[in-house]
C-alpha atoms as a PDB file:
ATOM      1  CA  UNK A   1      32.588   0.761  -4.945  1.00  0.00           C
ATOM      2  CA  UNK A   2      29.867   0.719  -8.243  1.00  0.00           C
ATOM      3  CA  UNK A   3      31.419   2.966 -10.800  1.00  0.00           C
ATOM      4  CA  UNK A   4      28.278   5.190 -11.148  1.00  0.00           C
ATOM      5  CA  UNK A   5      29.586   6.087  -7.579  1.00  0.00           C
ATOM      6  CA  UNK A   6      33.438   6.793  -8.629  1.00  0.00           C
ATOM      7  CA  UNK A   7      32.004   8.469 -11.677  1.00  0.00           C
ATOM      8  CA  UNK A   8      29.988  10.988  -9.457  1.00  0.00           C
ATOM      9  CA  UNK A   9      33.054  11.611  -6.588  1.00  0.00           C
ATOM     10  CA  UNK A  10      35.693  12.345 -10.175  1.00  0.00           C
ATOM     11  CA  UNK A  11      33.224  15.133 -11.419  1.00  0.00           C
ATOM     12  CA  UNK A  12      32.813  16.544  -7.809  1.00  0.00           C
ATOM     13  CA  UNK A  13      36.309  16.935  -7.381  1.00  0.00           C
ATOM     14  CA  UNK A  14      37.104  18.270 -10.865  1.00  0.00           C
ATOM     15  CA  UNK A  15      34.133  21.306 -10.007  1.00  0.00           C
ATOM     16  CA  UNK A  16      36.479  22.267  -6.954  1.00  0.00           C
ATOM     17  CA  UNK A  17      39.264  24.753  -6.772  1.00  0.00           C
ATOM     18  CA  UNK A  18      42.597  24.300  -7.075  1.00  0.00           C
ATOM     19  CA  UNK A  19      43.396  24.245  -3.546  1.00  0.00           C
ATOM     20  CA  UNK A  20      40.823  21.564  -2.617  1.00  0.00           C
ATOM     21  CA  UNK A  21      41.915  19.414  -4.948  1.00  0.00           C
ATOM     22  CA  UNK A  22      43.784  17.453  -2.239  1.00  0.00           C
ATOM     23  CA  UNK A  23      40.267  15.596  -1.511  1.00  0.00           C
ATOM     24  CA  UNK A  24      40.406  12.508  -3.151  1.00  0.00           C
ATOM     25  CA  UNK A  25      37.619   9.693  -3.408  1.00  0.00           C
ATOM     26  CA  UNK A  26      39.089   6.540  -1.162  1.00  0.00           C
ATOM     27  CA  UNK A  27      37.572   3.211  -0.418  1.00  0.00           C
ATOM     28  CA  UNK A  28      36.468   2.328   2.076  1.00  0.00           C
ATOM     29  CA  UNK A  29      38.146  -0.840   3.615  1.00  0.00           C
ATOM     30  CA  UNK A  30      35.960  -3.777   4.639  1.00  0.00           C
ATOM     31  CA  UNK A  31      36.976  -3.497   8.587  1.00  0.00           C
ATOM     32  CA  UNK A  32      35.826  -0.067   8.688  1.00  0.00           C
ATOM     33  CA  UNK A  33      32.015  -1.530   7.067  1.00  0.00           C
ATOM     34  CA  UNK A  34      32.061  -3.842   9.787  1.00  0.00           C
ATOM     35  CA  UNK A  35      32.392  -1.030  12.455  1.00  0.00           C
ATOM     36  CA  UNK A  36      29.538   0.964  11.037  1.00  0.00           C
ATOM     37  CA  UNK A  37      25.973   1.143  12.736  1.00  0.00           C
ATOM     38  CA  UNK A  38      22.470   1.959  10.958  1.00  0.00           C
ATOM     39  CA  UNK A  39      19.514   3.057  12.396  1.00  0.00           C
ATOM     40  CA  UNK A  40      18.391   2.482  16.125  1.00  0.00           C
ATOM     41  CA  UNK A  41      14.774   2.715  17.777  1.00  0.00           C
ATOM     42  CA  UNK A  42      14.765   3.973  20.996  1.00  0.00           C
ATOM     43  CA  UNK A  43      13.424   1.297  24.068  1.00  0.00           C
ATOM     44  CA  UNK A  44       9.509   1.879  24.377  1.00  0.00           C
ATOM     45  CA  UNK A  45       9.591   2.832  20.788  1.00  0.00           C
ATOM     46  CA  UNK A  46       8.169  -0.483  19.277  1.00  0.00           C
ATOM     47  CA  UNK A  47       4.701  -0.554  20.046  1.00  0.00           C
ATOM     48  CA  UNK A  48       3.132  -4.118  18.225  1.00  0.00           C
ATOM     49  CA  UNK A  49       5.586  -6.810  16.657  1.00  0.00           C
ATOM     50  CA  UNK A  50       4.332  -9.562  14.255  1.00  0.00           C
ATOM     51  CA  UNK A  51       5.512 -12.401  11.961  1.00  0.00           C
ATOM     52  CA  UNK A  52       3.444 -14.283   9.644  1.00  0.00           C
ATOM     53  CA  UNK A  53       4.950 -17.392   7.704  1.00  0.00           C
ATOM     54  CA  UNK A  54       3.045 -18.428   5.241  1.00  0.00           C
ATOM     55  CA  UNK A  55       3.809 -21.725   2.652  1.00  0.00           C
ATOM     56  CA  UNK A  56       1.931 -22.718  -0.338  1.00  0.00           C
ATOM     57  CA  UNK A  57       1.922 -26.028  -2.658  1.00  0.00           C
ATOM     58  CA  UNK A  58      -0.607 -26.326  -5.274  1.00  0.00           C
ATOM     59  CA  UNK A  59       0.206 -29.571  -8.298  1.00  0.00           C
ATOM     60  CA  UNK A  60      -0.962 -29.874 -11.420  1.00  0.00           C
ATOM     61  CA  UNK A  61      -4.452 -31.309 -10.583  1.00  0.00           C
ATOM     62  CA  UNK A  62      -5.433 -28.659  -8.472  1.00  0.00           C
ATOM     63  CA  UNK A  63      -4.727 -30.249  -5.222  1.00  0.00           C
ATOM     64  CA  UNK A  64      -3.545 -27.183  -2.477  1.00  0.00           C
ATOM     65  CA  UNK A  65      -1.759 -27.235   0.722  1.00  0.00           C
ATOM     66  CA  UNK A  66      -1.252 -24.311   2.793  1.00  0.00           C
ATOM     67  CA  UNK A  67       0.455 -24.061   6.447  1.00  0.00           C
ATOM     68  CA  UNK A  68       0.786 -20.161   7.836  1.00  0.00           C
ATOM     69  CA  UNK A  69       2.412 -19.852  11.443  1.00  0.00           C
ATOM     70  CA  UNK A  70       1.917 -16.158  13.100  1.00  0.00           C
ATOM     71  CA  UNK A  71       3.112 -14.127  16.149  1.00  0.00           C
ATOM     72  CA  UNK A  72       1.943 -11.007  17.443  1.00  0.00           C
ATOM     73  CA  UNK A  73       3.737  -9.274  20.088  1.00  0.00           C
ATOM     74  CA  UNK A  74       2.400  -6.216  22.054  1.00  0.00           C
ATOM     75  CA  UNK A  75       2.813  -4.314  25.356  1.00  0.00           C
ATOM     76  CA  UNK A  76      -0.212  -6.223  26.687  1.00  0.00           C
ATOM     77  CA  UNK A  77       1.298  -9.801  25.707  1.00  0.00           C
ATOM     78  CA  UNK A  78       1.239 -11.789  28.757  1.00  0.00           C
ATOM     79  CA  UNK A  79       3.460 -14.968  26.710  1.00  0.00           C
ATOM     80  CA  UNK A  80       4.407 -14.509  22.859  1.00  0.00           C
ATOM     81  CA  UNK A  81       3.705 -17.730  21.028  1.00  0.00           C
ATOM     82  CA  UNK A  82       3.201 -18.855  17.758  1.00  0.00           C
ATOM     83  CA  UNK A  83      -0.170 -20.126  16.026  1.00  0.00           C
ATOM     84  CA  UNK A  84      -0.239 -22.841  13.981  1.00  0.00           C
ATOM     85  CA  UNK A  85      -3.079 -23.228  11.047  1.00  0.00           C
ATOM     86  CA  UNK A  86      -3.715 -25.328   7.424  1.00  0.00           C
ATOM     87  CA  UNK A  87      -5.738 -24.725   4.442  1.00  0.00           C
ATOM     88  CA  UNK A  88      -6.296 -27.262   2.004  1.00  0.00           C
ATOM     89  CA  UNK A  89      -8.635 -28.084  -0.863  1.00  0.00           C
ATOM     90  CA  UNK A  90      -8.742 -31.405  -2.821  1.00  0.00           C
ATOM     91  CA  UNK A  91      -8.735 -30.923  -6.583  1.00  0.00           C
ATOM     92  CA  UNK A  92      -9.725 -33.541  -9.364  1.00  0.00           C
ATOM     93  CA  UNK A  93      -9.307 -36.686  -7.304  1.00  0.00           C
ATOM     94  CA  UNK A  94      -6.749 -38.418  -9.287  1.00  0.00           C
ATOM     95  CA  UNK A  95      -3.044 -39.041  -8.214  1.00  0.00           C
ATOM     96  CA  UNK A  96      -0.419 -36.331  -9.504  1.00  0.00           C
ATOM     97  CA  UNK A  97       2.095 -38.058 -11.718  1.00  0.00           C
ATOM     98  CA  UNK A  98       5.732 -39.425 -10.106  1.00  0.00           C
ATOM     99  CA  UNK A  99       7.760 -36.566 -10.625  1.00  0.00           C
ATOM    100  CA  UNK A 100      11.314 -37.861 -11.617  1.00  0.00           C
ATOM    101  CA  UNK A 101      13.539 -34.789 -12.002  1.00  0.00           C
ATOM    102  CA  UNK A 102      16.821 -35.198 -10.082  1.00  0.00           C
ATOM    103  CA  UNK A 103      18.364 -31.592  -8.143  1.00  0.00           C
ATOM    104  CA  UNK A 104      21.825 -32.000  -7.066  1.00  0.00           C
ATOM    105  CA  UNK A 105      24.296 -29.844  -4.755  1.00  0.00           C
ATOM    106  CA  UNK A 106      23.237 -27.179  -2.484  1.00  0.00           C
ATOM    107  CA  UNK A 107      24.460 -28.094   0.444  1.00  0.00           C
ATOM    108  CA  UNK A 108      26.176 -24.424   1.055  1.00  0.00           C
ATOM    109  CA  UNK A 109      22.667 -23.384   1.390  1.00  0.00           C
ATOM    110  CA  UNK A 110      22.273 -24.514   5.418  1.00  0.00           C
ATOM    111  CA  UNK A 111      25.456 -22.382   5.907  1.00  0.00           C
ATOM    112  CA  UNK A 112      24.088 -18.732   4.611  1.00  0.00           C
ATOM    113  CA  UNK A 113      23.681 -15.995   7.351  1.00  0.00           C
ATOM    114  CA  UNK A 114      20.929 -13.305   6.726  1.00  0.00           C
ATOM    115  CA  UNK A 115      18.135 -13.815   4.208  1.00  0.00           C
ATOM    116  CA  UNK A 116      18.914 -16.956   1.745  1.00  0.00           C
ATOM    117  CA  UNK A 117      16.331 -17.263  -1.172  1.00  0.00           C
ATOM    118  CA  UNK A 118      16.563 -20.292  -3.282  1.00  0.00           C
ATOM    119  CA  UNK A 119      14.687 -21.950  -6.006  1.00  0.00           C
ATOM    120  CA  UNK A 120      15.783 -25.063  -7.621  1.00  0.00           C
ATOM    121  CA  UNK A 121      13.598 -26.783 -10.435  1.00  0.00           C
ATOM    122  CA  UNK A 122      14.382 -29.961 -12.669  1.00  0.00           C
ATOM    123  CA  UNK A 123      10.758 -30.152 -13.815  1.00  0.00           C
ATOM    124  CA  UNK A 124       8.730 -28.293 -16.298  1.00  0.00           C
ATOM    125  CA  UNK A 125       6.170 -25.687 -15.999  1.00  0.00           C
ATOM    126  CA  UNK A 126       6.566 -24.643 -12.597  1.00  0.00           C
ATOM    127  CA  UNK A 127       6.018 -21.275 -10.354  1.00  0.00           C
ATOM    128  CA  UNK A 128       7.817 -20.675  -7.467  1.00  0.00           C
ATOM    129  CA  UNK A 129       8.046 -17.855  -5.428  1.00  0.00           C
ATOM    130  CA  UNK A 130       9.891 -16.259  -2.197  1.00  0.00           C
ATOM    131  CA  UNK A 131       9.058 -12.921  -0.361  1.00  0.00           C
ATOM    132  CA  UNK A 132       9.901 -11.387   2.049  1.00  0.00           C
ATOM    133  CA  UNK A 133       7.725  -8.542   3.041  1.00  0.00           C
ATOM    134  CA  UNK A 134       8.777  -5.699   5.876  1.00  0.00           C
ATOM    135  CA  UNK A 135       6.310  -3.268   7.554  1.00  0.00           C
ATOM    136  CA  UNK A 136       7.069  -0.447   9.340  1.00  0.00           C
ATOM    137  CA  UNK A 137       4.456   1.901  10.809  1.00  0.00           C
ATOM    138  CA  UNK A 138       3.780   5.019  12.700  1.00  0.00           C
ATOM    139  CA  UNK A 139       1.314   5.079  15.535  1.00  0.00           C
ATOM    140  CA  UNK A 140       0.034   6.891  18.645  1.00  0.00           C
ATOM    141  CA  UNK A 141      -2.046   3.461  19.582  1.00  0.00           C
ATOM    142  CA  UNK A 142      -1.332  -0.205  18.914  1.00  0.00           C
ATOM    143  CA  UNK A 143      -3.446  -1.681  16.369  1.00  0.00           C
ATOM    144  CA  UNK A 144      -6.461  -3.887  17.457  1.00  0.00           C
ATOM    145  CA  UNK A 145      -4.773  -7.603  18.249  1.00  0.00           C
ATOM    146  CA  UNK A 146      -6.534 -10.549  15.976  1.00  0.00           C
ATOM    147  CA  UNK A 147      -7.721 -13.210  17.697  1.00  0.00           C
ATOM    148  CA  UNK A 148      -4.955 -15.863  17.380  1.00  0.00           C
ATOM    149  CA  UNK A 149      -6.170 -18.786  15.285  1.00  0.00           C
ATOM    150  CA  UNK A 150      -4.776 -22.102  15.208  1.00  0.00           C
ATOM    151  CA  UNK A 151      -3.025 -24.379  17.456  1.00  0.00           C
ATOM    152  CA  UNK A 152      -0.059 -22.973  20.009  1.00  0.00           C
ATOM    153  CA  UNK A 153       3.170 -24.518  18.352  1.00  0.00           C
ATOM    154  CA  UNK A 154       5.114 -25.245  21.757  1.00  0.00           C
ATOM    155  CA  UNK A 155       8.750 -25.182  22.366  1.00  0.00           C
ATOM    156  CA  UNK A 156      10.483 -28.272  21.118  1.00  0.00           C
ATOM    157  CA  UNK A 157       7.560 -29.494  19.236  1.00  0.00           C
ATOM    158  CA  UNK A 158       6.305 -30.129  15.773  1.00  0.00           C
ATOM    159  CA  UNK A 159       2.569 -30.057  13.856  1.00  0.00           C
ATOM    160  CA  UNK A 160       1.526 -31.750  11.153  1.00  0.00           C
ATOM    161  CA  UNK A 161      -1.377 -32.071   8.621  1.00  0.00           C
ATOM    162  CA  UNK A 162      -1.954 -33.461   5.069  1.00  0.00           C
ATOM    163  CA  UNK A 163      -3.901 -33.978   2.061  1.00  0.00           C
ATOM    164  CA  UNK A 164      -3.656 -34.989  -1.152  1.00  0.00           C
ATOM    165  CA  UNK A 165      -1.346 -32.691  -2.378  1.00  0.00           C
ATOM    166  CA  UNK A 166       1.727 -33.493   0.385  1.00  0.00           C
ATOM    167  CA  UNK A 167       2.743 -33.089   4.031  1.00  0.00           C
ATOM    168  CA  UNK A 168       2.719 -29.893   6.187  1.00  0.00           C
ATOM    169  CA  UNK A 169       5.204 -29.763   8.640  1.00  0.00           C
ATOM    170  CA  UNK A 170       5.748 -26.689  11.521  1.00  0.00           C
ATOM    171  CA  UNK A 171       7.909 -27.283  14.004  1.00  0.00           C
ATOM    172  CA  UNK A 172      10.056 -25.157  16.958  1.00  0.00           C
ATOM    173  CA  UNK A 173      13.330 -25.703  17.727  1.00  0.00           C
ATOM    174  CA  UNK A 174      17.003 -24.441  18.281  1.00  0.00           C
ATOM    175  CA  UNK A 175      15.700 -20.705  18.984  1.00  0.00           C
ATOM    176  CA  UNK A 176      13.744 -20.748  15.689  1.00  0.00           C
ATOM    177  CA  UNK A 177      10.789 -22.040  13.403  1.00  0.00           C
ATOM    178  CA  UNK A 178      10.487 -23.664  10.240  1.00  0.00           C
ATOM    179  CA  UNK A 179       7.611 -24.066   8.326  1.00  0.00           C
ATOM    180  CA  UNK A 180       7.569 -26.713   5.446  1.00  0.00           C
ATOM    181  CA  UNK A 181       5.862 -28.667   3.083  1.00  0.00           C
ATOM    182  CA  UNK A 182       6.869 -31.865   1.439  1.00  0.00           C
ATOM    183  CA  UNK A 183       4.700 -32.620  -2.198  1.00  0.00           C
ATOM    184  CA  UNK A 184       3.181 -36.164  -2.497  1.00  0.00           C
ATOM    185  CA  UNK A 185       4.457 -38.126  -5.452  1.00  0.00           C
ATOM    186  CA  UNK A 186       7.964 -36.769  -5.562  1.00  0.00           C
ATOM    187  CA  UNK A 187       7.027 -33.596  -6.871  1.00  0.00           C
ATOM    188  CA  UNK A 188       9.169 -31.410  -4.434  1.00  0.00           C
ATOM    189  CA  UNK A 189       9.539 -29.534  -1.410  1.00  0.00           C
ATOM    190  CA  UNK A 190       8.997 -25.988   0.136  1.00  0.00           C
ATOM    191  CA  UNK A 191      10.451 -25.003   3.042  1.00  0.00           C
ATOM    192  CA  UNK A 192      11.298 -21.173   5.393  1.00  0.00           C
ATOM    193  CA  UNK A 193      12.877 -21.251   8.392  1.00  0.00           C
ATOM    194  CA  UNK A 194      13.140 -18.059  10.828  1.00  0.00           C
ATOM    195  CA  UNK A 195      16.394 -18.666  13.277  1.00  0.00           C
ATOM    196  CA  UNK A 196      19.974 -17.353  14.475  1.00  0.00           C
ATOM    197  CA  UNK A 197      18.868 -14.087  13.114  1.00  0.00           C
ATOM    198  CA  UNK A 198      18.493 -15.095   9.528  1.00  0.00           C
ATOM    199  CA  UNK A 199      15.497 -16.332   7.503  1.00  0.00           C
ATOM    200  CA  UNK A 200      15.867 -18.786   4.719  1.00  0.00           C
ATOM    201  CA  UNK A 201      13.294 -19.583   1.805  1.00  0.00           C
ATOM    202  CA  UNK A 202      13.809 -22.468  -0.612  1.00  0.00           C
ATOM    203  CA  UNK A 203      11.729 -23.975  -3.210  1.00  0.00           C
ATOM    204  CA  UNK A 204      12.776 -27.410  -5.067  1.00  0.00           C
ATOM    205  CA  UNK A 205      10.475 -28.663  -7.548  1.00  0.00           C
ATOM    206  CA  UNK A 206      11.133 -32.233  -9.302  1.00  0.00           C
ATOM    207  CA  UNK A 207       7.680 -32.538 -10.751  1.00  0.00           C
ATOM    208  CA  UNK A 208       5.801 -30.253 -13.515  1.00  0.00           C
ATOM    209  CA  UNK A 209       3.182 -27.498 -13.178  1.00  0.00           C
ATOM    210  CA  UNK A 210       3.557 -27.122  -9.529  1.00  0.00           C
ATOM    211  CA  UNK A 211       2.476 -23.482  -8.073  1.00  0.00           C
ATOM    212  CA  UNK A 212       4.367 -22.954  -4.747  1.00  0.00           C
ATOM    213  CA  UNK A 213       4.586 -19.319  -2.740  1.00  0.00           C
ATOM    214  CA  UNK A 214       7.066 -18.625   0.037  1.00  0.00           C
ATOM    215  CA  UNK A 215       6.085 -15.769   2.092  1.00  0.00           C
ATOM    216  CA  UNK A 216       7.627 -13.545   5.446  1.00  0.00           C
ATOM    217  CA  UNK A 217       6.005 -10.782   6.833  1.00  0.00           C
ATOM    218  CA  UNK A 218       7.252  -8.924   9.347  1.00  0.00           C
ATOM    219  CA  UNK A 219       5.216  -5.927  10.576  1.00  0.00           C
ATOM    220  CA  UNK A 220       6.166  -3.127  12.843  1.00  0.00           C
ATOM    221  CA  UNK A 221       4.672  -0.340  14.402  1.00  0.00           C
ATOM    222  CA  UNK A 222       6.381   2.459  16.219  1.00  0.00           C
ATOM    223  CA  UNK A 223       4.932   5.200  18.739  1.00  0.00           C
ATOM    224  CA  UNK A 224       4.489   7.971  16.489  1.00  0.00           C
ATOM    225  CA  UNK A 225       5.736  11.056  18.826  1.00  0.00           C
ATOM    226  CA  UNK A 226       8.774  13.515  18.772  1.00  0.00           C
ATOM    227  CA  UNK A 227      12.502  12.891  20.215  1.00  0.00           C
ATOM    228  CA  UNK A 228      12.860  14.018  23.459  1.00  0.00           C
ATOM    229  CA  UNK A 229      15.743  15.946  24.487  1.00  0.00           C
ATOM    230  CA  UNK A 230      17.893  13.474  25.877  1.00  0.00           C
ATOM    231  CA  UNK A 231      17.356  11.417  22.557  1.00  0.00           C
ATOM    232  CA  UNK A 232      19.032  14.612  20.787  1.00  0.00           C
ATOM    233  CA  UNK A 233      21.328  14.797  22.826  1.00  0.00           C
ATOM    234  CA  UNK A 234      22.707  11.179  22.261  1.00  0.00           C
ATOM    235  CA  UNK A 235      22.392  11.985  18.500  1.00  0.00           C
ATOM    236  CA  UNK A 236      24.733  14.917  18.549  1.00  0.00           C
ATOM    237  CA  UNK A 237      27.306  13.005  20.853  1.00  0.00           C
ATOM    238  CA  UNK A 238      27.363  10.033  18.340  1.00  0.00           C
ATOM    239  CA  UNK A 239      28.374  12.876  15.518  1.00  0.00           C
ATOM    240  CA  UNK A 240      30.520  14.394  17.461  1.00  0.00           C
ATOM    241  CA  UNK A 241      32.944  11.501  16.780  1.00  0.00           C
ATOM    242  CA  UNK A 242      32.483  11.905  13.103  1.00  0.00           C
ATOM    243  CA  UNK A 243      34.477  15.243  13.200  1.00  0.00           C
ATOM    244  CA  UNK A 244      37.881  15.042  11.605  1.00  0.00           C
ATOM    245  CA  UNK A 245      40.445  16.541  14.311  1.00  0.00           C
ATOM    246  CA  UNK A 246      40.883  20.275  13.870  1.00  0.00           C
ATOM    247  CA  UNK A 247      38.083  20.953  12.585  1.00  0.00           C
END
């Protein structure tokens, strides 16, 4: 427990009477965490689901690779898939230099559960960035859905593209997606993969001035209207366990 929190449960108890001193702050034990539940959304609650994965390399002549994978999931959604699209732009022409930095160790990093961020330079001069970025909206109607651009990333299956500044890589496998790119010229690579219920960003940059942008959007809208009774009802049951006996 942080000690802001034991500071505030000490002065609590000291401002009761004498006879309630008995209540003393605990901890509480890590089994009892696991038990725990948060929040819940009721079934026909979720109106429009969506995920957009978006990577980013840019070197030090200008040279810029982007690869952004999106699904949109609605009520109306005969077969969820994923789109598959690339931006690029060329920059001076000339070759990026060989970058010759050297990263060692991380290989606890393919063993993380839940959201893994990771950025790993041995080169000068770089940016690097992961985000993940959650939605969560009200709504009587689901929003308009975008026409899907790209190409339909099958199951099993992998799509490329490249330019001068490295290789794009999207592929679908396992029960997930990743979404990669490796820099030409040894300068690095960026990679996010979405799987097993866990998303993982990493950056490694062996080169200099690289610019390189991770990002995970996941955007929710719910149908905006009151609990009905039942809904209370299963509310006030779940509390009713909460009630210390005798009370």
């Amino acid at each position: 427990m942080k000690t802001s929190t034991w500071l505030v449960a000490v002065c609590l108890v000291t401002s009761l009477p004498a006879h309630a001193q008995l209540f003393k702050p605990i901890e509480v034990k890590d089994q009892e965490l696991a038990e725990l539940r948060g929040r819940y959304v009721m079934p026909g609650r979720i109106i429009s689901f969506g995920v957009v994965m978006s990577t980013t390399w840019q070197n030090a002549n200008g040279d810029r690779l982007s690869g952004t994978a999106s699904l949109q999931v609605q009520q109306s959604t005969y077969k969820p898939q994923f789109y598959v699209s690339m931006t690029g732009q060329n920059g001076s022409g000339t070759n990026t230099s060989q970058g010759t930095g050297i990263v060692s160790g991380g290989a606890g990093l393919s063993t993380t559960q839940g959201v893994t961020q990771s950025v790993r330079a041995a080169g000068d001069y770089n940016t690097a960035y992961n985000n993940v970025d959650i939605n969560v909206k009200e709504s009587n109607v689901a929003p308009v859905a975008e026409i899907p651009q790209g190409q339909v990333l099958a199951a099993n299956s992998t799509i490329t593209g490249s330019n001068n500044a490295g290789t794009l890589s999207v592929s679908s496998s396992g029960g997930g997606i990743q979404l990669g790119i490796q820099a030409n010229n040894n300068q690095g690579a960026a990679m996010q993969r979405l799987a097993d219920g866990g998303l993982t960003q990493a950056a490694t940059l062996m080169g200099g001035n690289n610019v390189v942008n991770n990002m995970t959007q996941l955007n929710v809208v719910l149908r905006n209207n009151l609990p009905t009774v039942g809904a209370l009802n299963c509310n006030l049951d779940q509390l009713k366990g909460l009630r210390i006996s005798g009370y």
